[in-house]
N, C-alpha and C. Protein backbone atom coordinates (compact mmCIF):
# COMPACT_ATOMS: atom_id res chain seq x y z
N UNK A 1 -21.66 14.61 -1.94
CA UNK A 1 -21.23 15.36 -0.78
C UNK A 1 -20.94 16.80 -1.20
N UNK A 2 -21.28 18.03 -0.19
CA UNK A 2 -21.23 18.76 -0.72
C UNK A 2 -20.39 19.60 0.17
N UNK A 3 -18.96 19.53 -0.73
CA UNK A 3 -17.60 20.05 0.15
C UNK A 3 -17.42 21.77 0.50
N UNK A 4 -16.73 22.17 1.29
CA UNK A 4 -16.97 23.90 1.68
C UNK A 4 -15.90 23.97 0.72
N UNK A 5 -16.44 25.47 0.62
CA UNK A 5 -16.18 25.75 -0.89
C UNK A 5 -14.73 26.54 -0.49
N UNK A 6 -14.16 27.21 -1.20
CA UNK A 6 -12.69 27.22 -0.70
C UNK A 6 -11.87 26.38 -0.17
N UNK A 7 -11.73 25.10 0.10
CA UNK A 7 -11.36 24.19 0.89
C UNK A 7 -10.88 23.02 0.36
N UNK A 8 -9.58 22.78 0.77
CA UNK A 8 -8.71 21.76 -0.16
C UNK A 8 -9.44 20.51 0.82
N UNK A 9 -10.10 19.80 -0.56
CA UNK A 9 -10.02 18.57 0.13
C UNK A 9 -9.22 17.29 -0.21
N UNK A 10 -8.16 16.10 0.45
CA UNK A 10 -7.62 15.24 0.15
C UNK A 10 -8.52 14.36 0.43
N UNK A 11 -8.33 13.52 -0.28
CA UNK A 11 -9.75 11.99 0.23
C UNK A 11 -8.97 10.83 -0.02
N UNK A 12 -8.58 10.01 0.67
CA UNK A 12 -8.30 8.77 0.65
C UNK A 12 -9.10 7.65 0.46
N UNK A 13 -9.28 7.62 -0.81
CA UNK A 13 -10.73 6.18 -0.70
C UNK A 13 -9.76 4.97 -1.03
N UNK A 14 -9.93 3.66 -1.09
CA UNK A 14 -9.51 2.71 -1.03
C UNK A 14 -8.96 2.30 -2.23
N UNK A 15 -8.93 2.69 -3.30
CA UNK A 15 -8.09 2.38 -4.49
C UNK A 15 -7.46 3.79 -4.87
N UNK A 16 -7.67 4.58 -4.55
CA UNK A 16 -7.46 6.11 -4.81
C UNK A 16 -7.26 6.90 -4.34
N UNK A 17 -6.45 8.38 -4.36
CA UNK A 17 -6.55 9.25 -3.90
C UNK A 17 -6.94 10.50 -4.41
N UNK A 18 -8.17 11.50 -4.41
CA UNK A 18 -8.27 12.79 -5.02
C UNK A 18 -8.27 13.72 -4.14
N UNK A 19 -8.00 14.90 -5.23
CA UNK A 19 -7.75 16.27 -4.73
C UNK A 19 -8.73 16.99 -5.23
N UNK A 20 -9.27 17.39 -4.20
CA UNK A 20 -10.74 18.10 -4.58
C UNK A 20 -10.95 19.91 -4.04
N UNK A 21 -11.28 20.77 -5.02
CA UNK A 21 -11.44 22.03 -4.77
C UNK A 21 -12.49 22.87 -5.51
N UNK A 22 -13.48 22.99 -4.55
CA UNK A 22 -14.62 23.90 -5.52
C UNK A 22 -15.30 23.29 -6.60
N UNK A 23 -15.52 22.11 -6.34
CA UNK A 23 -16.11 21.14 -7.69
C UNK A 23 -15.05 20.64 -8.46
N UNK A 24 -13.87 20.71 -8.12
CA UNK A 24 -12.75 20.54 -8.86
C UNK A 24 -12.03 19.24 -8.42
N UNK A 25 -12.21 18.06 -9.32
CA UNK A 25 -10.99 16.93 -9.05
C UNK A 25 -9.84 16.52 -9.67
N UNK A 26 -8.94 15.94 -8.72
CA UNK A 26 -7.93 14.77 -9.75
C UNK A 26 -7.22 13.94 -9.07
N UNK A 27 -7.18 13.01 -9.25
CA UNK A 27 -6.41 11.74 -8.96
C UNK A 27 -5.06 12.01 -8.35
N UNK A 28 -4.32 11.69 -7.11
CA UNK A 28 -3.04 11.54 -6.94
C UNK A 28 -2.27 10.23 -6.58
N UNK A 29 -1.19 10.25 -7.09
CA UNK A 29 -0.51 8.80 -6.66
C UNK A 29 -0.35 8.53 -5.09
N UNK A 30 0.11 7.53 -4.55
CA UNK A 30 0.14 7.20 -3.32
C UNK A 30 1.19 8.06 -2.80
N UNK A 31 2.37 8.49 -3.47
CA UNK A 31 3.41 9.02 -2.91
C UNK A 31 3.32 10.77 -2.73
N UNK A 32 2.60 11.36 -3.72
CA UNK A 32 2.14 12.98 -3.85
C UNK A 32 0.75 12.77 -3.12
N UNK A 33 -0.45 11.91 -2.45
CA UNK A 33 -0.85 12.02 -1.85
C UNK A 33 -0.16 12.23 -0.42
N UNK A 34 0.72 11.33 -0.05
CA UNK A 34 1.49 11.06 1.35
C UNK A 34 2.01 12.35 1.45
N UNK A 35 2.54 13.14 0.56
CA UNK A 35 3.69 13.98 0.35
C UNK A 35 2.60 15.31 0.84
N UNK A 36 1.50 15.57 0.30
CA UNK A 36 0.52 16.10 0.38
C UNK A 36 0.29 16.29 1.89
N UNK A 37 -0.37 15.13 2.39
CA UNK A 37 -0.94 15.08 4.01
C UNK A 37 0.15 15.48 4.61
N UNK A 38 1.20 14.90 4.46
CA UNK A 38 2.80 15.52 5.22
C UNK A 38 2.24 17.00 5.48
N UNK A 39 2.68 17.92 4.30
CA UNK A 39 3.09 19.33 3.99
C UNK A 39 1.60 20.08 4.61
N UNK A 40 0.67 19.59 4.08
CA UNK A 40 -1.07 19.76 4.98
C UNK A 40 -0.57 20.03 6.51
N UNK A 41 -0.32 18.59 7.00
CA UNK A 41 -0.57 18.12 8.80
C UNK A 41 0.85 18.94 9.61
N UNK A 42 2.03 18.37 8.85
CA UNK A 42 2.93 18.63 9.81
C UNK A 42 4.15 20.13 9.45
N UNK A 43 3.81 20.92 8.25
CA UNK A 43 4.76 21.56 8.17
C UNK A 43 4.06 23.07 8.26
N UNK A 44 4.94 23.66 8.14
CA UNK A 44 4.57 25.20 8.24
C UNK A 44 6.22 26.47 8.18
N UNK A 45 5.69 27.72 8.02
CA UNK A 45 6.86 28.48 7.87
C UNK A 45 8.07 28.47 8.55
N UNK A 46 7.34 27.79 10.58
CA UNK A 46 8.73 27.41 10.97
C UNK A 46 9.24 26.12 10.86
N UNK A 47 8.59 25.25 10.33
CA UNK A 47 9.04 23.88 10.38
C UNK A 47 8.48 23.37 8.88
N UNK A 48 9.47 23.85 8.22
CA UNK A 48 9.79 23.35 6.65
C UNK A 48 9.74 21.80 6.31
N UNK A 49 9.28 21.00 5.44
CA UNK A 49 9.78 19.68 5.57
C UNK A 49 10.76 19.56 4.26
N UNK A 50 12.28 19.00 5.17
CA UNK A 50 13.08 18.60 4.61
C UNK A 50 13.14 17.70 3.31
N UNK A 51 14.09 17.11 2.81
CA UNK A 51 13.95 15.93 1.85
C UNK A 51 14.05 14.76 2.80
N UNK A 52 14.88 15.00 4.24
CA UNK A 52 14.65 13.66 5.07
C UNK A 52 13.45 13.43 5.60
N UNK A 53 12.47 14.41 5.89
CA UNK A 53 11.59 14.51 6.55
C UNK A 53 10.22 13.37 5.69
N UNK A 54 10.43 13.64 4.48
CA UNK A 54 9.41 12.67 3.28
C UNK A 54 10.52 11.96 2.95
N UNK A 55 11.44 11.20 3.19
CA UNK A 55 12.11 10.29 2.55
C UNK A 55 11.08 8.79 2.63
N UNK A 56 10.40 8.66 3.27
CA UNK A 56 9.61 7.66 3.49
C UNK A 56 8.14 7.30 2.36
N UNK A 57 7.70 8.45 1.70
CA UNK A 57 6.71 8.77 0.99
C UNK A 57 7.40 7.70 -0.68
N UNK A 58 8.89 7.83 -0.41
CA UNK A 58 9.40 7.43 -1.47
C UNK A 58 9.82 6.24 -1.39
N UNK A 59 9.01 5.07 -1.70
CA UNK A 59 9.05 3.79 -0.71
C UNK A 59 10.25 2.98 -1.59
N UNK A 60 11.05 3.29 -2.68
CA UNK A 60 12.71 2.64 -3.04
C UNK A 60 13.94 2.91 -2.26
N UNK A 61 13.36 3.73 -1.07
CA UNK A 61 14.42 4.01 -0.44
C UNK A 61 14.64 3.25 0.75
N UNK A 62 16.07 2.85 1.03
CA UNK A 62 16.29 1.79 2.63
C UNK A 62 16.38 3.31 3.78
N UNK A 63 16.50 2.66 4.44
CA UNK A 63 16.52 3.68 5.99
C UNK A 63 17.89 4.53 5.62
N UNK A 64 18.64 3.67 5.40
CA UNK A 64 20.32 4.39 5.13
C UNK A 64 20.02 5.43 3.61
N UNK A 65 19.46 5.37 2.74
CA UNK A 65 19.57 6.15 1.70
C UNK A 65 18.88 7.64 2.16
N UNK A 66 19.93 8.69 1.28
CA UNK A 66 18.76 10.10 1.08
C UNK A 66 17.94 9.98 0.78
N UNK A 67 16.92 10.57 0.21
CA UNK A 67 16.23 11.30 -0.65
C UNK A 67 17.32 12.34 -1.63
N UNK A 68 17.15 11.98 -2.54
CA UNK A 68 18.04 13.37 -3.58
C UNK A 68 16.99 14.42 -3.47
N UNK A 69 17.76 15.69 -3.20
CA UNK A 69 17.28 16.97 -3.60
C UNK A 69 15.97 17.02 -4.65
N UNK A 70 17.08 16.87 -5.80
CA UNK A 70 16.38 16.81 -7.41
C UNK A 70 15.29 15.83 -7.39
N UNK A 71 14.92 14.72 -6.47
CA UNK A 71 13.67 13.81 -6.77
C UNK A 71 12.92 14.34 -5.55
N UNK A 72 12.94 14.95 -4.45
CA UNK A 72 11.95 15.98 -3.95
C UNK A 72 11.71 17.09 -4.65
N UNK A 73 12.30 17.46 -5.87
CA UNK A 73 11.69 18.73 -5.82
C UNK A 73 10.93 18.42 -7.20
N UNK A 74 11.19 17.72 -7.61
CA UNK A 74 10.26 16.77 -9.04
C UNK A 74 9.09 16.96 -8.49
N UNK A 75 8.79 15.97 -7.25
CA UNK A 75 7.72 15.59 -6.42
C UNK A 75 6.67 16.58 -6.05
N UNK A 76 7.28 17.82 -5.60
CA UNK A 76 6.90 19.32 -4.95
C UNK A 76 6.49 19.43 -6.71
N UNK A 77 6.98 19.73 -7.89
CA UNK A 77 6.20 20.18 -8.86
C UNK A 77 5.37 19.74 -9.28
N UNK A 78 5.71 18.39 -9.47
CA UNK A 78 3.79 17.80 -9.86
C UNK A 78 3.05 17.87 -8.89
N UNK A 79 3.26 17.71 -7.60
CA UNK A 79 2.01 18.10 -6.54
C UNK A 79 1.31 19.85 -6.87
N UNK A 80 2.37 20.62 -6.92
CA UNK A 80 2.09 21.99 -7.54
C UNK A 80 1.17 22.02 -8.99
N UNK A 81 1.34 20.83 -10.01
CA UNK A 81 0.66 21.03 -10.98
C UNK A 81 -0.63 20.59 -10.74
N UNK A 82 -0.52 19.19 -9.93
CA UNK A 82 -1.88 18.52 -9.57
C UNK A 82 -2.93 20.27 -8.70
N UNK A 83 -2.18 20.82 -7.75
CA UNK A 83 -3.18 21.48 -7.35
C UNK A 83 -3.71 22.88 -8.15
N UNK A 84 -2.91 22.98 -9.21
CA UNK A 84 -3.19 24.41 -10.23
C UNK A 84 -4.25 23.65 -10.87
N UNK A 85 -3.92 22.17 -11.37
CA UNK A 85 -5.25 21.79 -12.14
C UNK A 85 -6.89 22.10 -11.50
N UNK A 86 -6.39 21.83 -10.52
CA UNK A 86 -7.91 22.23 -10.01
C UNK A 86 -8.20 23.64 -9.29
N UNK A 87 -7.23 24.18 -9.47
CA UNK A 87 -7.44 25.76 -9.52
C UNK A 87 -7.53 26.14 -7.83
N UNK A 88 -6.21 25.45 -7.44
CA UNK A 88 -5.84 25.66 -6.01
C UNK A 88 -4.60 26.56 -6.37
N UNK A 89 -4.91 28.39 -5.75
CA UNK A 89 -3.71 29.17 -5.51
C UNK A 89 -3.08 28.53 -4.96
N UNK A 90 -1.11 28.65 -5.44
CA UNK A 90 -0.18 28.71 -5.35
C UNK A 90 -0.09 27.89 -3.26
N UNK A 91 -0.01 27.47 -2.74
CA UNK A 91 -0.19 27.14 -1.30
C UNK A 91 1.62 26.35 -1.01
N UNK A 92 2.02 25.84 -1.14
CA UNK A 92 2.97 25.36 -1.44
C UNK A 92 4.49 25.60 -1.78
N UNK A 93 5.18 26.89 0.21
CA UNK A 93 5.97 27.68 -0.47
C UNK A 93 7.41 27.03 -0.04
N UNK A 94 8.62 27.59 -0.80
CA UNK A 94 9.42 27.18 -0.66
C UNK A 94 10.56 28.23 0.44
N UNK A 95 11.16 27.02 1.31
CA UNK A 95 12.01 28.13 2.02
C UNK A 95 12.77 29.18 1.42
N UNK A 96 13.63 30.38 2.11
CA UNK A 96 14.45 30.94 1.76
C UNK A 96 15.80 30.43 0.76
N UNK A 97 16.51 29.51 1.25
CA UNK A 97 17.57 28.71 1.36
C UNK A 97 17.16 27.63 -0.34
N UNK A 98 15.68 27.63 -0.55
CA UNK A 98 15.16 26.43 -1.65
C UNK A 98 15.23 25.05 -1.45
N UNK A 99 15.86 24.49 -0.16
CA UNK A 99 15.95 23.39 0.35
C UNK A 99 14.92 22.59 1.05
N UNK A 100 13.77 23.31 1.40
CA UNK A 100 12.74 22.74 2.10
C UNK A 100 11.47 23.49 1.28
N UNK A 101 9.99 22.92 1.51
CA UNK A 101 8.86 23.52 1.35
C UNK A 101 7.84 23.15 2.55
N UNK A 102 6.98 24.08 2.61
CA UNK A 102 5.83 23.80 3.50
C UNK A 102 4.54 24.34 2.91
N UNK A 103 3.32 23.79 3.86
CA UNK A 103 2.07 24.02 3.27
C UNK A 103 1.97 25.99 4.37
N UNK A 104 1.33 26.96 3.31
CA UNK A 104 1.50 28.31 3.95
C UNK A 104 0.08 28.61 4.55
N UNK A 105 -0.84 27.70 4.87
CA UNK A 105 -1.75 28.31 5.71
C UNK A 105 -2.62 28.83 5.08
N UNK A 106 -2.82 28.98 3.51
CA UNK A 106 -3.76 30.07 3.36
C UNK A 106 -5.11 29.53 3.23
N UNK A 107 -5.33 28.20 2.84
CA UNK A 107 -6.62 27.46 2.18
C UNK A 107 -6.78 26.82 3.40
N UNK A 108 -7.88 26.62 4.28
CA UNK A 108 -8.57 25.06 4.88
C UNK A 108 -8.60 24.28 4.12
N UNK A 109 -7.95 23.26 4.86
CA UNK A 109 -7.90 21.97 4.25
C UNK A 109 -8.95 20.58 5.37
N UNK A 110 -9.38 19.85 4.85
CA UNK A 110 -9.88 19.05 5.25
C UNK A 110 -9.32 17.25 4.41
N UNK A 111 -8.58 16.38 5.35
CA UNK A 111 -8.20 14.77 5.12
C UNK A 111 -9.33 14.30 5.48
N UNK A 112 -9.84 13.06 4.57
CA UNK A 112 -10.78 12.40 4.84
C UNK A 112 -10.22 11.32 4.32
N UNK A 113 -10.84 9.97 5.18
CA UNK A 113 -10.36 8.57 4.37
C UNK A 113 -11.46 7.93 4.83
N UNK A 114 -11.60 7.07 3.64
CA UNK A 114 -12.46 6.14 3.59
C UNK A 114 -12.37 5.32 4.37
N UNK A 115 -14.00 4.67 5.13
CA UNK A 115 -13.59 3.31 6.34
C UNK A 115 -14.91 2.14 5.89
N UNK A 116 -14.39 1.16 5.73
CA UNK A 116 -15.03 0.44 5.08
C UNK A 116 -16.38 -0.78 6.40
N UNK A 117 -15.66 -0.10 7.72
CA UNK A 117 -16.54 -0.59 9.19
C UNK A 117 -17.83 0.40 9.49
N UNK A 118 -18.86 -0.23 9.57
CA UNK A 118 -19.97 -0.16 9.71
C UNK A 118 -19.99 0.69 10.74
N UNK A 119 -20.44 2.38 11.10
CA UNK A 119 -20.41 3.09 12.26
C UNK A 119 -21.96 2.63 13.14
N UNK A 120 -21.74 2.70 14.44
CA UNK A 120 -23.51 2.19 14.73
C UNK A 120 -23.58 3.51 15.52
């Protein structure tokens, strides 16, 4: 497949998830993928996502628990390293306050997932 070039792609295939840019891949876990599509789909400069907002991405947690600060922002750096590996500028900013991050708009991104039903 031959992906547009500038263009973050996430791919959900069925045992896996990669991050693909400019001929560029790598593998993400289920939870920095999730964390990923989050910050992609639903966030932006006015609507930051919280640590409650992905508390769910972090599947040891009951409904009643936080998210700690310090294990979202773990999360936010290896997603940051996963996308430098493949030589995705910086996208990934953090609020004023350092309490929230969002995805900043600058790259098209394209989610794709794998479907294993026959299209006719």
């Amino acid at each position: 497949m031959n992906n547009p070039r500038d263009t973050i792609i996430l791919y959900f295939g069925d045992v896996e998830t990669s991050l693909n840019y400019n001929g560029q891949a790598v593998s993400l876990s289920k939870a920095l993928s999730d964390l990923l599509r989050y910050l992609l789909n639903e966030s932006s400069e006015s609507k930051p996502a919280k640590a409650g907002d992905v508390k769910r991405f972090f599947g040891n947690l009951s409904l009643d628990d936080e998210l700690k600060w310090e294990t979202y922002r773990r999360a936010i750096s290896r997603l940051r390293v996963a996308l430098k590996n493949v030589s995705i500028p910086e996208v990934i900013a953090t609020v004023p306050n350092g309490q929230a991050y969002y995805y900043d708009g600058s790259k098209p991104y394209i989610v794709l997932y794998r479907i294993d039903e026959e299209i006719e």
